[in-house]
C-alpha atoms as a PDB file:
ATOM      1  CA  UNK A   1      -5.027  15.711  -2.751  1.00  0.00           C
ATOM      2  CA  UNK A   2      -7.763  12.952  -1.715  1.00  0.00           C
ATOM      3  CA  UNK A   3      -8.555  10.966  -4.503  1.00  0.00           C
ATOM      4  CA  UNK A   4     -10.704   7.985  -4.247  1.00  0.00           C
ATOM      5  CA  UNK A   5      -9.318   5.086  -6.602  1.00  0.00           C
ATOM      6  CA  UNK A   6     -12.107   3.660  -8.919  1.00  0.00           C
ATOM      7  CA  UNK A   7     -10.223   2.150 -11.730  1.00  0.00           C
ATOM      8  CA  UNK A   8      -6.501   2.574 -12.867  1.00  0.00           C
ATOM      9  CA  UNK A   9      -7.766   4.724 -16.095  1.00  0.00           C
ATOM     10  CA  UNK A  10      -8.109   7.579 -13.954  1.00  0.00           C
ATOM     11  CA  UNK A  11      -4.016   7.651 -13.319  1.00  0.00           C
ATOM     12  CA  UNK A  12      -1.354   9.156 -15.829  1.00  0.00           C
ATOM     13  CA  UNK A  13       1.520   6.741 -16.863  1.00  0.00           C
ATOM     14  CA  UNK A  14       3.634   9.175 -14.236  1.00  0.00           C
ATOM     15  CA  UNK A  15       0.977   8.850 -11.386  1.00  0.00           C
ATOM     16  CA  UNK A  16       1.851   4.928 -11.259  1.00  0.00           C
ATOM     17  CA  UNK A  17       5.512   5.174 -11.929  1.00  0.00           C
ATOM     18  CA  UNK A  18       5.349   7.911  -8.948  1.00  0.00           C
ATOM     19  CA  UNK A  19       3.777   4.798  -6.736  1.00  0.00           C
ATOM     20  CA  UNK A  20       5.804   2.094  -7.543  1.00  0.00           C
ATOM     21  CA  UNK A  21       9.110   3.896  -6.983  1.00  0.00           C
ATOM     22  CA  UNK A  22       7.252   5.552  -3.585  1.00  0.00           C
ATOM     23  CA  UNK A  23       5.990   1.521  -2.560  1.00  0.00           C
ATOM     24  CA  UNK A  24      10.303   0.435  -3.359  1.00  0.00           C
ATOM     25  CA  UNK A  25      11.166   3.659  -0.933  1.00  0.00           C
ATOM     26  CA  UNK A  26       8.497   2.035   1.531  1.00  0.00           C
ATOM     27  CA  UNK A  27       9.573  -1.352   1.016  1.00  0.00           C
ATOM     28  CA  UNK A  28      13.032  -0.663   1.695  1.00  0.00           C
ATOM     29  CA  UNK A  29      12.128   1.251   4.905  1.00  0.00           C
ATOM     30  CA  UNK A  30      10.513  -1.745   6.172  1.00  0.00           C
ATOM     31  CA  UNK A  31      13.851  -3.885   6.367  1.00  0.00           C
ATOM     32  CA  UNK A  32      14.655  -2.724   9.627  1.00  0.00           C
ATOM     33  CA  UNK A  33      12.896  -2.047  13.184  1.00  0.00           C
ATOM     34  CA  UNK A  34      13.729   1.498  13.219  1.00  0.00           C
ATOM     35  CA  UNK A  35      12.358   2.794   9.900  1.00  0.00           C
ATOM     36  CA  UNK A  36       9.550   0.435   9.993  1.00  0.00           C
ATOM     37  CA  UNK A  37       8.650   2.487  13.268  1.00  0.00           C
ATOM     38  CA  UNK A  38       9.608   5.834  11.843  1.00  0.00           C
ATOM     39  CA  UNK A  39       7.029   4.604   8.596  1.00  0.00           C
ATOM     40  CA  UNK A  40       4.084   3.638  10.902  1.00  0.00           C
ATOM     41  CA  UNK A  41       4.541   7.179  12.822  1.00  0.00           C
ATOM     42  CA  UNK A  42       3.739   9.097   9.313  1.00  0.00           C
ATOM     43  CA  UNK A  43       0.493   7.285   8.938  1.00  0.00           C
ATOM     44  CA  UNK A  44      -1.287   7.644  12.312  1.00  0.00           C
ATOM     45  CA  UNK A  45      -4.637   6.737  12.007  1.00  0.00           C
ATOM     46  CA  UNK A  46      -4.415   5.410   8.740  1.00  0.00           C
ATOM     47  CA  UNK A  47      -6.230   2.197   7.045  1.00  0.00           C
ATOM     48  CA  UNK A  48      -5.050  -0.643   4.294  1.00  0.00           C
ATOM     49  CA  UNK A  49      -8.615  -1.560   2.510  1.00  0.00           C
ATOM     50  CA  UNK A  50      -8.182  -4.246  -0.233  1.00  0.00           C
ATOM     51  CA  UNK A  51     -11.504  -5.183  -1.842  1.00  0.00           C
ATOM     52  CA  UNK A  52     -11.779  -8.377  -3.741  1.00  0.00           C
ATOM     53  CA  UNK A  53     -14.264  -8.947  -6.537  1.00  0.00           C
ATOM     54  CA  UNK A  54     -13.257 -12.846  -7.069  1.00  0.00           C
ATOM     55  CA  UNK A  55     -13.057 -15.580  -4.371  1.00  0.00           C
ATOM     56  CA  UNK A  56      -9.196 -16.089  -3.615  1.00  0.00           C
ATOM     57  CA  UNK A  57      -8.399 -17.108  -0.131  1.00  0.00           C
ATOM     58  CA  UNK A  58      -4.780 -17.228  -0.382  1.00  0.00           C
ATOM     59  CA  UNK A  59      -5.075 -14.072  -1.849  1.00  0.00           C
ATOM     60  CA  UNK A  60      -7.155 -12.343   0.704  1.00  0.00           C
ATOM     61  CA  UNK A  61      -5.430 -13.299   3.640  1.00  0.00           C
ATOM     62  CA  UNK A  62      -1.521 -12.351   2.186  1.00  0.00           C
ATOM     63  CA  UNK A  63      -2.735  -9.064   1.818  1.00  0.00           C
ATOM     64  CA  UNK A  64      -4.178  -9.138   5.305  1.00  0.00           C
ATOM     65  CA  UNK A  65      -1.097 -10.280   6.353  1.00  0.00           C
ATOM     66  CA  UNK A  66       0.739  -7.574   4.287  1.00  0.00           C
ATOM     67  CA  UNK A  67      -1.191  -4.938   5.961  1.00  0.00           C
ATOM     68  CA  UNK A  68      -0.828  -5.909   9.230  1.00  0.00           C
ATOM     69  CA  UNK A  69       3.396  -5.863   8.938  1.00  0.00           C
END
């Protein structure tokens, strides 16, 4: 199910326990060349947007970085 994400109110306590423990099965994935490959393969076509309210540089660009990995 497409959902677009407005603000974290519209997730149960179990919606954002379900992504944090599916980001650690991601995150774990990406510690070696083989799963990271196998990972990018599941999301053909597929974009990172972060949008930033506030000036932050630093911030910005690690999760430009981060999305590019």
């Amino acid at each position: 199910m497409l959902r677009h994400v407005l603000t974290a109110d519209q997730f149960s306590r179990n919606d954002i326990e379900r992504f944090c423990h599916r980001a650690a099965e991601y995150k774990a994935l990406l510690k070696n060349e083989t799963s990271r490959l196998k990972l990018q393969k599941t999301f053909p076509g597929r974009l990172m947007q972060s949008l930033f309210f506030e000036p932050s540089t630093r911030t910005n660009f690690s999760f430009q970085s981060a999305a590019h990995r």
